[in-house]
N, C-alpha and C. Protein backbone atom coordinates (compact mmCIF):
# COMPACT_ATOMS: atom_id res chain seq x y z
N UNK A 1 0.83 -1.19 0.00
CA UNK A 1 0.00 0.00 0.00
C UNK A 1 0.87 1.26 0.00
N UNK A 2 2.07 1.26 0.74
CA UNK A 2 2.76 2.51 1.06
C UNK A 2 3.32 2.59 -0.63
N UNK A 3 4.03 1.37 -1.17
CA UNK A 3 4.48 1.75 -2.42
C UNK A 3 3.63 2.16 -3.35
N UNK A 4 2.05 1.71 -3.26
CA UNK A 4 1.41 2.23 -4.03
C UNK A 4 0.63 4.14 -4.36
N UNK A 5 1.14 4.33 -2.68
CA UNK A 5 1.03 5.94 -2.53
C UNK A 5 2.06 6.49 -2.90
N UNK A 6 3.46 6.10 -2.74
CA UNK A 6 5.09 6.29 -3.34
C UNK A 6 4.43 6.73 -4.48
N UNK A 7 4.53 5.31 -5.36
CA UNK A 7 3.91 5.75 -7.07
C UNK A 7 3.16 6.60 -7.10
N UNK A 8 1.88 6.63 -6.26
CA UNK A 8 0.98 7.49 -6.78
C UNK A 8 1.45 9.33 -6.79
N UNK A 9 2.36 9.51 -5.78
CA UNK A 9 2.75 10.52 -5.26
C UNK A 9 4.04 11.16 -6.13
N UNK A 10 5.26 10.14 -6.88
CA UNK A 10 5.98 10.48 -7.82
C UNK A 10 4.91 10.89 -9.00
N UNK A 11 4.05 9.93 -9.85
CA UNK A 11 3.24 10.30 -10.59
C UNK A 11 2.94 11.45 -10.81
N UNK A 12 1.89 12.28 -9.68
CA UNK A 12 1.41 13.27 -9.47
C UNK A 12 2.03 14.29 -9.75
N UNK A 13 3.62 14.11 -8.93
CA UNK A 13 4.62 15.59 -8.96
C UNK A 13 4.83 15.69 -10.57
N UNK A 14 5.18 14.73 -10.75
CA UNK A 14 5.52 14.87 -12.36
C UNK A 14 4.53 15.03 -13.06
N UNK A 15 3.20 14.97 -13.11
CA UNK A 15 2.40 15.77 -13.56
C UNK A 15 2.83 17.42 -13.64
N UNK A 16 2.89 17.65 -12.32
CA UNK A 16 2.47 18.93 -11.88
C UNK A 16 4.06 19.60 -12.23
N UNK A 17 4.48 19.21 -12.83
CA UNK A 17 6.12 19.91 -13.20
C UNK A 17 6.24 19.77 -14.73
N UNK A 18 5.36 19.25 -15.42
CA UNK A 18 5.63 18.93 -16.81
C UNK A 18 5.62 20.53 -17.18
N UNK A 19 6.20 20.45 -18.50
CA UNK A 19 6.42 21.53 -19.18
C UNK A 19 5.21 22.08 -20.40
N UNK A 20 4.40 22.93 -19.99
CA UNK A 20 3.68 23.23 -20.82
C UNK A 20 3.52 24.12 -21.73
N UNK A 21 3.03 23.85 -22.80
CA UNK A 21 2.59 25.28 -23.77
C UNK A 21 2.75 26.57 -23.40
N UNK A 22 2.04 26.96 -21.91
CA UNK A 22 2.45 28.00 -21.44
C UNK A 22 3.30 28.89 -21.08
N UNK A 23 4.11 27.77 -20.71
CA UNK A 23 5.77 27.88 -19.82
C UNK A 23 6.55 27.82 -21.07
N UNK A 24 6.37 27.52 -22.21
CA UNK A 24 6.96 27.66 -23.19
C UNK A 24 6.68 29.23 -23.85
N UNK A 25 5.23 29.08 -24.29
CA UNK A 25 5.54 30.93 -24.42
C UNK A 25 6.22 31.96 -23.28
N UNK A 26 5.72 31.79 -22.41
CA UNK A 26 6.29 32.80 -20.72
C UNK A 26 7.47 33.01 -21.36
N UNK A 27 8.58 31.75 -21.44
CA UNK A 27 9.84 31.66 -21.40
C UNK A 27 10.43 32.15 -22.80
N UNK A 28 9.85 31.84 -24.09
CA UNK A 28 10.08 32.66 -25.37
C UNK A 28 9.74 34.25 -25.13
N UNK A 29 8.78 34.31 -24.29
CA UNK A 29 8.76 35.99 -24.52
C UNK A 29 9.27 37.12 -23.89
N UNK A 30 9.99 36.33 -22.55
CA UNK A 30 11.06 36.49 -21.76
C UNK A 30 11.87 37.62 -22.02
N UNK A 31 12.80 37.47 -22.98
CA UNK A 31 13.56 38.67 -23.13
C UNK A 31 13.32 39.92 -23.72
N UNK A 32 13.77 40.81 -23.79
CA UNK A 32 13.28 41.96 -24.79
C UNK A 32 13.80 42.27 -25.79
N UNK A 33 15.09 41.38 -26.12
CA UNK A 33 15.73 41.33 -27.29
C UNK A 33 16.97 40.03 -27.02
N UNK A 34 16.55 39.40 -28.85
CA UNK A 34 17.42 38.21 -28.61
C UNK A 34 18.21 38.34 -30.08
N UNK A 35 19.55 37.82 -30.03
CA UNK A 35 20.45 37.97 -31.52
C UNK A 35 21.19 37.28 -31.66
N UNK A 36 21.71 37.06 -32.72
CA UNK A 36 22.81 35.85 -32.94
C UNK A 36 23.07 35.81 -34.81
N UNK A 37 23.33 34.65 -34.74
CA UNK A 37 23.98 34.70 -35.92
C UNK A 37 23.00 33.29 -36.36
N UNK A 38 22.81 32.86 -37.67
CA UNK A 38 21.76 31.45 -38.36
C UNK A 38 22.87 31.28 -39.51
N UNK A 39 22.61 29.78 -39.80
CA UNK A 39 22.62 29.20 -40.82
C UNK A 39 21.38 28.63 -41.52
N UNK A 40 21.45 29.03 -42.60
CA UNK A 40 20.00 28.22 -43.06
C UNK A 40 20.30 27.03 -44.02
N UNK A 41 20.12 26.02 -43.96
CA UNK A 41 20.15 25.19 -45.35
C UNK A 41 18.78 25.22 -45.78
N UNK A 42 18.76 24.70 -47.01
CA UNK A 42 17.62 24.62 -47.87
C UNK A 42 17.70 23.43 -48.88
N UNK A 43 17.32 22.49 -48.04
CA UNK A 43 16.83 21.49 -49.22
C UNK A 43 15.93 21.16 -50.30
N UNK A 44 16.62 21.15 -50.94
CA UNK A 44 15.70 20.74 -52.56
C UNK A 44 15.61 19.71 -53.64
N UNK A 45 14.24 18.86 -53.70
CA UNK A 45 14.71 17.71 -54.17
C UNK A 45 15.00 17.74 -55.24
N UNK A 46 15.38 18.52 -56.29
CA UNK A 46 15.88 19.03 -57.64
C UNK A 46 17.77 18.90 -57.42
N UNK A 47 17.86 18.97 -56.35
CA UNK A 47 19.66 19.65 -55.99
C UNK A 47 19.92 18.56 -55.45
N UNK A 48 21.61 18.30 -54.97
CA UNK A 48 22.32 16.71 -54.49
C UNK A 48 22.48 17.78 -53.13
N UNK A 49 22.54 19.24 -53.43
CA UNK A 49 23.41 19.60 -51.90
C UNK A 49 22.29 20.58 -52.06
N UNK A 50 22.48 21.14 -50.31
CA UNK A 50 21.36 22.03 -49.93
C UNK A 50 22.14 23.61 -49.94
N UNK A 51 21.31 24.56 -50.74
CA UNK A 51 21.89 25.63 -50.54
C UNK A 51 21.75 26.31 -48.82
N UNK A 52 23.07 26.94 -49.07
CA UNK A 52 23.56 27.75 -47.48
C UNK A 52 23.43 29.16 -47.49
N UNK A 53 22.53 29.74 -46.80
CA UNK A 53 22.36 31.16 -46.14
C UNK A 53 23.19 31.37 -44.82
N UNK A 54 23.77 32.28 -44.96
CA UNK A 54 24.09 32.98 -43.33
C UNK A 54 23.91 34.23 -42.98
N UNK A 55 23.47 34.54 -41.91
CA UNK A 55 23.54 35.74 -41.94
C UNK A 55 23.53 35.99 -40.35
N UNK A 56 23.02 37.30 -39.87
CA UNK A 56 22.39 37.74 -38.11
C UNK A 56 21.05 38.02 -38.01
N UNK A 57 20.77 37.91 -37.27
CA UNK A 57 19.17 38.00 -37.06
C UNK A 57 19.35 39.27 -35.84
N UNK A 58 18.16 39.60 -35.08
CA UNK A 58 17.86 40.96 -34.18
C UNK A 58 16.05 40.64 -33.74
N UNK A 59 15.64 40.05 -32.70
CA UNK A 59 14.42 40.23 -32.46
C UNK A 59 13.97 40.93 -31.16
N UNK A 60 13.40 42.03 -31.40
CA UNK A 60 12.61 42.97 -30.09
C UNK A 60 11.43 42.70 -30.27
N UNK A 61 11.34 42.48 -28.77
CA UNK A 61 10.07 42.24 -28.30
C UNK A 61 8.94 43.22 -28.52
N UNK A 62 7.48 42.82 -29.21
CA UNK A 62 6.59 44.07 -29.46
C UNK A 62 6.81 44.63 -30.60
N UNK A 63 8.20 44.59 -31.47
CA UNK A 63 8.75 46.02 -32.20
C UNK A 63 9.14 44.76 -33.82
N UNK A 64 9.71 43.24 -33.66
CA UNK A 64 9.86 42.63 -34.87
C UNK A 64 10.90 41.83 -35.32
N UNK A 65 11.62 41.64 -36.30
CA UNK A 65 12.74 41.08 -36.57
C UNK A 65 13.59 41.39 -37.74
N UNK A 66 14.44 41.53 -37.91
CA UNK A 66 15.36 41.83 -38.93
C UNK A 66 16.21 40.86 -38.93
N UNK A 67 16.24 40.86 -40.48
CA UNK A 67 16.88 39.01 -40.65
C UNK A 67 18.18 39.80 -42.08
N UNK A 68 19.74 39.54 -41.21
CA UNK A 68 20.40 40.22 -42.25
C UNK A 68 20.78 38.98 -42.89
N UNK A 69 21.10 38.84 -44.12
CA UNK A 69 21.41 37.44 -44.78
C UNK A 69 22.90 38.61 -45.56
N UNK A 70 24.06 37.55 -44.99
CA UNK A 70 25.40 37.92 -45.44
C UNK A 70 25.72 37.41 -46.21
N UNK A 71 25.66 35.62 -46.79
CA UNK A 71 26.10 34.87 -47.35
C UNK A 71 24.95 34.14 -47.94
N UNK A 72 25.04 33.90 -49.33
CA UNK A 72 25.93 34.33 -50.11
C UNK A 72 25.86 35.68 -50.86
N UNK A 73 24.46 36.20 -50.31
CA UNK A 73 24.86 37.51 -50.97
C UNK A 73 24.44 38.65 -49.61
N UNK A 74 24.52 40.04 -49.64
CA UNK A 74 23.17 40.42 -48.81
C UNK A 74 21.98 41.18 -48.79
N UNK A 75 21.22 40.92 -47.90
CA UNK A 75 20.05 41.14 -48.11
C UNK A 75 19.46 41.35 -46.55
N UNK A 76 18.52 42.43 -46.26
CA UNK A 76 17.80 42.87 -45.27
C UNK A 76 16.54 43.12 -45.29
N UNK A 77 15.88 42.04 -44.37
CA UNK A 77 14.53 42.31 -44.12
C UNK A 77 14.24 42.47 -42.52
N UNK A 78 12.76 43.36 -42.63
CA UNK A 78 12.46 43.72 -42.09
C UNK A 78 11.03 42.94 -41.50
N UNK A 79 10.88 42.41 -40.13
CA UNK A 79 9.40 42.18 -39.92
C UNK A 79 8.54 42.54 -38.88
N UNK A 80 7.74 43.15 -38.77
CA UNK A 80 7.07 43.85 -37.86
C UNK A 80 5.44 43.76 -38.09
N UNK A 81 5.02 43.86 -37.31
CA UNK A 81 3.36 43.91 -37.42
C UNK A 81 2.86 44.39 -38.51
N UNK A 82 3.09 45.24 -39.21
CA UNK A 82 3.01 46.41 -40.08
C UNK A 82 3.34 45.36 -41.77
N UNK A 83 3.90 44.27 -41.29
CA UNK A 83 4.65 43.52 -42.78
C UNK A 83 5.90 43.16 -42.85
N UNK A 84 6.58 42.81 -44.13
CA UNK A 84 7.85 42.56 -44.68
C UNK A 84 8.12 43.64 -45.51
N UNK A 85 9.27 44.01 -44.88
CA UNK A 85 9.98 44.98 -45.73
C UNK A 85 11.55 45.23 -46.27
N UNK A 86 12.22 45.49 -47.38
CA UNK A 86 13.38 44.59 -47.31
C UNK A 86 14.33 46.29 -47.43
N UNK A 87 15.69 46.27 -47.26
CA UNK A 87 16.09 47.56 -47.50
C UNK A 87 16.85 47.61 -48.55
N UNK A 88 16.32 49.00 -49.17
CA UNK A 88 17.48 48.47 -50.31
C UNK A 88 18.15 50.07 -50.42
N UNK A 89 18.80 49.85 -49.34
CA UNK A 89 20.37 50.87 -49.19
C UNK A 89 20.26 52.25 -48.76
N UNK A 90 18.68 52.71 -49.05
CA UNK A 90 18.39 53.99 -48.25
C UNK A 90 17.51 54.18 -47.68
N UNK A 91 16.46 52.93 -47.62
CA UNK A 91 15.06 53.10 -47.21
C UNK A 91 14.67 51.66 -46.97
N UNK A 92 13.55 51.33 -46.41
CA UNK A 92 12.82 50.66 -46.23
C UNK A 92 11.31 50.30 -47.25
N UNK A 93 11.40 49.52 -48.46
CA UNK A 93 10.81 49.04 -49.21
C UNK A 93 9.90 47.79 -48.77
N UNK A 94 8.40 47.87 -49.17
CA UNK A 94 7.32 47.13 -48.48
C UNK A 94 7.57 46.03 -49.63
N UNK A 95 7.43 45.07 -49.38
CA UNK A 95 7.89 43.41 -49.97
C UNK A 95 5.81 43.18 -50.56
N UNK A 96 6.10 42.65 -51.65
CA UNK A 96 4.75 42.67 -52.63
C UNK A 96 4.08 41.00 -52.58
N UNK A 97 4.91 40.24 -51.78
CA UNK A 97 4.70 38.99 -52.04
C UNK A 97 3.80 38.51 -50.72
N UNK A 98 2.99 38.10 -51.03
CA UNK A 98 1.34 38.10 -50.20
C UNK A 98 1.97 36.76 -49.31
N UNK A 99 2.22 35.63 -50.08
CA UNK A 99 2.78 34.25 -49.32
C UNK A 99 3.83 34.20 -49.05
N UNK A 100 5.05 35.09 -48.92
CA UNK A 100 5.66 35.29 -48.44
C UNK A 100 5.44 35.92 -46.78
N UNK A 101 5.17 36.63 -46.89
CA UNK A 101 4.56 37.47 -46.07
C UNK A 101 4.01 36.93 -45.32
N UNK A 102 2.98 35.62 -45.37
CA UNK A 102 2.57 35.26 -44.47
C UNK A 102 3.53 34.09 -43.89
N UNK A 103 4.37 33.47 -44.88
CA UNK A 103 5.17 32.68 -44.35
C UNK A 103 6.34 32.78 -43.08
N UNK A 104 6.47 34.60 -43.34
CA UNK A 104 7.81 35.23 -42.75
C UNK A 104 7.36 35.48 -41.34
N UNK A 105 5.56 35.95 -41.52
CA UNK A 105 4.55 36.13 -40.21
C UNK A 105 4.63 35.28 -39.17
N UNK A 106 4.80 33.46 -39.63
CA UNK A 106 4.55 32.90 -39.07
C UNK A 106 5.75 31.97 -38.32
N UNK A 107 7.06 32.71 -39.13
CA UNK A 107 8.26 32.56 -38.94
C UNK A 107 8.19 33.38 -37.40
N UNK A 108 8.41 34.96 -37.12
CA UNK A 108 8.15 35.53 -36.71
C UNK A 108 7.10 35.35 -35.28
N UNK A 109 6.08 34.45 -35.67
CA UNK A 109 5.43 33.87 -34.33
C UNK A 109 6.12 33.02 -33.65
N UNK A 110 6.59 31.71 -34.64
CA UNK A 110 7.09 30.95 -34.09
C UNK A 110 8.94 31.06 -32.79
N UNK A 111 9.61 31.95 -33.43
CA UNK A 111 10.58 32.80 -33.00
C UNK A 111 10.11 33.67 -31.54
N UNK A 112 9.01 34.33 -31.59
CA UNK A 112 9.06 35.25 -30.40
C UNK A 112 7.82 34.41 -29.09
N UNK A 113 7.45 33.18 -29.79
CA UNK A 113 6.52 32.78 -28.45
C UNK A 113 4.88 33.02 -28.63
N UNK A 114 5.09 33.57 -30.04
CA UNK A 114 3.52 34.51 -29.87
C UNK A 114 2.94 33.02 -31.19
N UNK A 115 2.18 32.39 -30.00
CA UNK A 115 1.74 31.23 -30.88
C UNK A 115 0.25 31.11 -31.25
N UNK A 116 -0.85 31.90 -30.49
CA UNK A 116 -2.47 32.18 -30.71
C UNK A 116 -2.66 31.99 -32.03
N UNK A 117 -1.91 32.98 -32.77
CA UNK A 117 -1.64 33.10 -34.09
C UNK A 117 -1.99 31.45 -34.86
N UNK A 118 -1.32 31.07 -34.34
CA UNK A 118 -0.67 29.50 -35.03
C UNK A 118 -1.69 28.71 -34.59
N UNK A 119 -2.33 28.70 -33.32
CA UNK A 119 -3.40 27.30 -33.21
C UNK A 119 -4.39 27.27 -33.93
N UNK A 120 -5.04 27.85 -34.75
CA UNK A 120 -5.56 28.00 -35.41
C UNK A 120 -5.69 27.43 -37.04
N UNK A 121 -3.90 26.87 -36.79
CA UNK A 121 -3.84 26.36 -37.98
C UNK A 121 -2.84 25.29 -38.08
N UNK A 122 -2.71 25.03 -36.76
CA UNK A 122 -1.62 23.63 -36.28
C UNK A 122 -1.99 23.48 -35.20
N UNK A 123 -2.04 21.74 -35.08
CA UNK A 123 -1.63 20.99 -34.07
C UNK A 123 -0.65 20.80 -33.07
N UNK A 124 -0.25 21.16 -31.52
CA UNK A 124 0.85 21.13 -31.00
C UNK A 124 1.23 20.18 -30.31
N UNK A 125 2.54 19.59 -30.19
CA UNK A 125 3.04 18.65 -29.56
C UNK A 125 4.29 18.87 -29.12
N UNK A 126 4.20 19.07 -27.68
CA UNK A 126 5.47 19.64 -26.85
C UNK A 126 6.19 18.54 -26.22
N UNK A 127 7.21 18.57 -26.03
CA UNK A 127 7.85 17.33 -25.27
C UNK A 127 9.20 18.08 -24.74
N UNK A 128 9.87 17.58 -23.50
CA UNK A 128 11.22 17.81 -22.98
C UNK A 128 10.80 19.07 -21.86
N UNK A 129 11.66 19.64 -21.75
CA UNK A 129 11.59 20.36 -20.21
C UNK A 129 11.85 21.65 -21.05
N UNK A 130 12.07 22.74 -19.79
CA UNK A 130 12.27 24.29 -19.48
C UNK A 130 14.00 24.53 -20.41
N UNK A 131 14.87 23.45 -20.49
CA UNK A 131 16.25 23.51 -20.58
C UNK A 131 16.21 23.08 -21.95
N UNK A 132 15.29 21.76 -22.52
CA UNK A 132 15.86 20.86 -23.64
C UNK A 132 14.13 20.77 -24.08
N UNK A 133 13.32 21.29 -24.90
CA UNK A 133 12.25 21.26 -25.37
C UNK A 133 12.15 20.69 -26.83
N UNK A 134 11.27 20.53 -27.49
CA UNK A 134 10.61 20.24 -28.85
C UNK A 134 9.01 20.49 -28.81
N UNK A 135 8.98 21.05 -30.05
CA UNK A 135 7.87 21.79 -30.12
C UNK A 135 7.06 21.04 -31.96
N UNK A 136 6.33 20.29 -32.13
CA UNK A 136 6.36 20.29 -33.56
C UNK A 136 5.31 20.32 -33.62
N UNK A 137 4.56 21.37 -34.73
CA UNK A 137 3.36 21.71 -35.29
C UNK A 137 2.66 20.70 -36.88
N UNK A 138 1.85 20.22 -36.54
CA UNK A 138 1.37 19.64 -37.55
C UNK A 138 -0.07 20.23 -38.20
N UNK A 139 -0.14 20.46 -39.58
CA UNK A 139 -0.86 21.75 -39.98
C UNK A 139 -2.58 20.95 -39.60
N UNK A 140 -3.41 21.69 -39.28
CA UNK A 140 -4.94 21.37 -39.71
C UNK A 140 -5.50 22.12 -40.40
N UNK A 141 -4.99 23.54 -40.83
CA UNK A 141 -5.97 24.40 -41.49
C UNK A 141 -5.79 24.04 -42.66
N UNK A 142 -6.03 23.97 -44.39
CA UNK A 142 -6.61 22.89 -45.77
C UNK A 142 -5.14 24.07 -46.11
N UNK A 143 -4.95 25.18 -46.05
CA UNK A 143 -3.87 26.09 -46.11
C UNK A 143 -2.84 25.80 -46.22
N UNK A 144 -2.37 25.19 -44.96
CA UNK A 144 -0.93 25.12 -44.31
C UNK A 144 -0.59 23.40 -44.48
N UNK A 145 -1.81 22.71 -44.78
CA UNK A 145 -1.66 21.42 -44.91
C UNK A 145 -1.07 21.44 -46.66
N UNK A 146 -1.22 22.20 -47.59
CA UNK A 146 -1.06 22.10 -48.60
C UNK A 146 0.92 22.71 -49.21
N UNK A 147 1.04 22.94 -47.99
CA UNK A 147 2.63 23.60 -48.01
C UNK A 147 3.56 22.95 -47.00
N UNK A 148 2.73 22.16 -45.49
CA UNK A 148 4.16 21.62 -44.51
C UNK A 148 3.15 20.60 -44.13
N UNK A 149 3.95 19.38 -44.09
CA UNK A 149 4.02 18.52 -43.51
C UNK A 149 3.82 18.81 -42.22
N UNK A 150 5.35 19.18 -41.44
CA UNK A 150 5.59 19.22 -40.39
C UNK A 150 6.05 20.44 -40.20
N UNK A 151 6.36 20.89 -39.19
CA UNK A 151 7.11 22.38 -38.63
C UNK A 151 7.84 22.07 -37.03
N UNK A 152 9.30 21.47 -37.25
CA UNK A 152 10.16 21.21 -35.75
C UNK A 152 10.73 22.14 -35.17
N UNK A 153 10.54 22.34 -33.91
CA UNK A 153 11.13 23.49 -33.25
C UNK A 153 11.85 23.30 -31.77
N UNK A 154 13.02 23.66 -31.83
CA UNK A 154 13.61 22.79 -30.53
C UNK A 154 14.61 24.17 -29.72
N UNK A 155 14.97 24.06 -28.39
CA UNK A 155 15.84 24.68 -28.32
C UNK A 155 15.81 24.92 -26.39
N UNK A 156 16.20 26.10 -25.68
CA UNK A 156 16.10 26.03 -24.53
C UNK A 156 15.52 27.19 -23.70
N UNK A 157 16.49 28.19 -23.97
CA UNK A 157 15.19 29.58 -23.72
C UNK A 157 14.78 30.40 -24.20
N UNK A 158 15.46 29.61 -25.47
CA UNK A 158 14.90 30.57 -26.68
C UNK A 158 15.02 29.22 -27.78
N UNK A 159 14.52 29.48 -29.12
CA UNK A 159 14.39 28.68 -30.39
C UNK A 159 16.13 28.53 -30.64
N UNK A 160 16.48 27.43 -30.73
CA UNK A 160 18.08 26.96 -31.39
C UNK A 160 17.51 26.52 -32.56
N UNK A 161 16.51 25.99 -32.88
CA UNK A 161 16.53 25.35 -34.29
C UNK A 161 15.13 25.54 -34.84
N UNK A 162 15.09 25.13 -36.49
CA UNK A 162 13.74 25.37 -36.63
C UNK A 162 13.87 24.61 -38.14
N UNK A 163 12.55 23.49 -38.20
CA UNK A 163 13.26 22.60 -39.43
C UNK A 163 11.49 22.81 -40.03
N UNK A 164 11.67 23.59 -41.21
CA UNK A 164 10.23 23.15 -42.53
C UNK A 164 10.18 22.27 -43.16
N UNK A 165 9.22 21.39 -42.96
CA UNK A 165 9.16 19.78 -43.83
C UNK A 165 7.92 20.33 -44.48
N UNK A 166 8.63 20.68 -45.78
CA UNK A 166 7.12 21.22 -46.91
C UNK A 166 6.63 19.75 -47.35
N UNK A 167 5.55 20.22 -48.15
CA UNK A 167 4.70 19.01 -48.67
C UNK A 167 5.53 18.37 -49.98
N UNK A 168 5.96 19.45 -50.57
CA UNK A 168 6.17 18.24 -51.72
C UNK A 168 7.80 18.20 -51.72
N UNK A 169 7.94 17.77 -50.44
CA UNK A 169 9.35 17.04 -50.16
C UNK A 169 10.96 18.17 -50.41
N UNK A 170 10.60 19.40 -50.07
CA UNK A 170 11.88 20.24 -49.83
C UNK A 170 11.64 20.63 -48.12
N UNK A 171 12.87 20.77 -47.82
CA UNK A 171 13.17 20.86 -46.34
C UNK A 171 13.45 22.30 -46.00
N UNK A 172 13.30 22.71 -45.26
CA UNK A 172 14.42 24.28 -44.72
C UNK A 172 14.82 24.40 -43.30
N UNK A 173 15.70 24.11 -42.85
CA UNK A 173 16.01 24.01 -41.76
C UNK A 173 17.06 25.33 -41.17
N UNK A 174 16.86 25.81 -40.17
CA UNK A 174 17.57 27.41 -39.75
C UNK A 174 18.60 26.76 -38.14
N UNK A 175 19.21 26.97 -37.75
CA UNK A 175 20.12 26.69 -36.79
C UNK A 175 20.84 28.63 -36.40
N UNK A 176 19.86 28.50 -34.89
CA UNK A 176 20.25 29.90 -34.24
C UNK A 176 21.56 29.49 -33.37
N UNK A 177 23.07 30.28 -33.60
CA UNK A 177 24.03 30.43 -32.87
C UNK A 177 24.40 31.74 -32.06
N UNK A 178 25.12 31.32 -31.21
CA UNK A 178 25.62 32.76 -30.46
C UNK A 178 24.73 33.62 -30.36
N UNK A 179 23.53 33.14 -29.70
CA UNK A 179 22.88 34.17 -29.41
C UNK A 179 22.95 34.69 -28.26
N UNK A 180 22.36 36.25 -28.18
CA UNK A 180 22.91 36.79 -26.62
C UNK A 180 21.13 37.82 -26.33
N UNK A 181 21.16 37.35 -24.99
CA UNK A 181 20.10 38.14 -25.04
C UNK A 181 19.89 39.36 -24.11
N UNK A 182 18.97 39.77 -24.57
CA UNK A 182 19.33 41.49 -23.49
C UNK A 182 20.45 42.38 -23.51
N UNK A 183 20.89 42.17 -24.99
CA UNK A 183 21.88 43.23 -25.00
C UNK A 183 21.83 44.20 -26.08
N UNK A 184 22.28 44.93 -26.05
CA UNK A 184 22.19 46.33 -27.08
C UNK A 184 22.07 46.21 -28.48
N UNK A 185 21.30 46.50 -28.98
CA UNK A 185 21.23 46.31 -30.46
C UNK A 185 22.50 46.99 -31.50
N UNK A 186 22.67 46.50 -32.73
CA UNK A 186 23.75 47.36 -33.20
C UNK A 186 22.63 48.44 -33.58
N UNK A 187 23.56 49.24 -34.26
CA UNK A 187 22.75 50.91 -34.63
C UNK A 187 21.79 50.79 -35.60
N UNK A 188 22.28 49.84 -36.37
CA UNK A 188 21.43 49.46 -37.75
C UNK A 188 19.85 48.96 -37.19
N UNK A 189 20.17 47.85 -36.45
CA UNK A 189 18.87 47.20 -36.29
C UNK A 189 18.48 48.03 -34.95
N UNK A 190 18.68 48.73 -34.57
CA UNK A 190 17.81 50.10 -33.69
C UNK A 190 16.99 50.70 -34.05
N UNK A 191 17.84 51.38 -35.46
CA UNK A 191 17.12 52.47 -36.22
C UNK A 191 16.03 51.23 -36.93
N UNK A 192 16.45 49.93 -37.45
CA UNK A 192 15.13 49.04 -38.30
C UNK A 192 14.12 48.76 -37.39
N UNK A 193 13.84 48.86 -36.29
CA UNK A 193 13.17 48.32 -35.17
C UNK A 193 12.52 49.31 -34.17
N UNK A 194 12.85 50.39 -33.83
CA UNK A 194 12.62 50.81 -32.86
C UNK A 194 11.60 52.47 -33.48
């Protein structure tokens, strides 16, 4: 009997400590600015090798993301409530591409924690703790089912990784490094953001 209250009593705690949806946004929305540096590959079942993006990223909380892509060429966008916008050297130019746009949106959710957005049109399945998480969205809206498979998202107090399993079999997978959070923006992504 006593071992059976033991069990019942480990059981319970571990209920009551699991890691939830919640504690997962809390903890994504946590900082007020997070940055680092990505690699992106991009798989394509047309290609033997996956093309490579690199660049820095910049996300403030409330205010958006700026995604600088260095390699192989560059390129700056801009994302904020307001849209995608890309710069081209003296200004800030509004991006015309409707599915893009929503793709970059939902990039953008998935990155800052802000997931309301998303249930609406995925399934969630969380697993691992506060330190070592996975997050993978499986689409239900006729929309999102027609473009991803899957959507993997892993990382610790913030997103380290983020893998697109489109439908008709190309991959995109992003890998966040050196990121630092709560610290000063450079000047560039101040003035893109703030």
């Amino acid at each position: 009997m006593r071992l059976m209250i033991f069990i019942l009593g480990l059981f319970l705690s571990s209920v009551s400590f699991a890691f939830s949806e919640a504690d997962l946004v809390k903890q994504l929305q946590q900082p007020q600015s997070v940055q680092g540096n990505f690699i992106q590959h991009r798989y394509l079942k047309a290609l033997n090798k996956p093309i490579e993006l690199q660049g820095q990223f910049s996300l403030l909380a409330q205010k958006g993301l700026l995604w600088q892509l260095e390699k192989p060429f560059n390129n700056n966008l801009r994302v904020t409530p307001k849209g995608i916008q890309q710069w081209n050297g003296t200004q800030w130019v509004n991006s015309g591409n409707v599915g893009q746009n929503e793709q970059i949106g939902l990039f953008l959710g998935l990155l800052s924690g802000n997931i309301d957005g998303l249930k609406s049109q995925f399934d969630f399945a969380l697993s691992g703790n506060a330190n070592q998480w996975q997050l993978t969205l499986t689409p239900n809206s006729l929309l999102m089912q027609q473009i991803f498979t899957t959507i993997e998202i892993s990382g610790d107090q913030t997103v380290k990784k983020l893998t697109l399993n489109e439908k008709q079999g190309d991959r995109t997978q992003i890998e966040f490094k050196q990121i630092q959070l709560n610290q000063p923006l450079s000047q560039f992504a101040r003035s893109a953001l703030e």
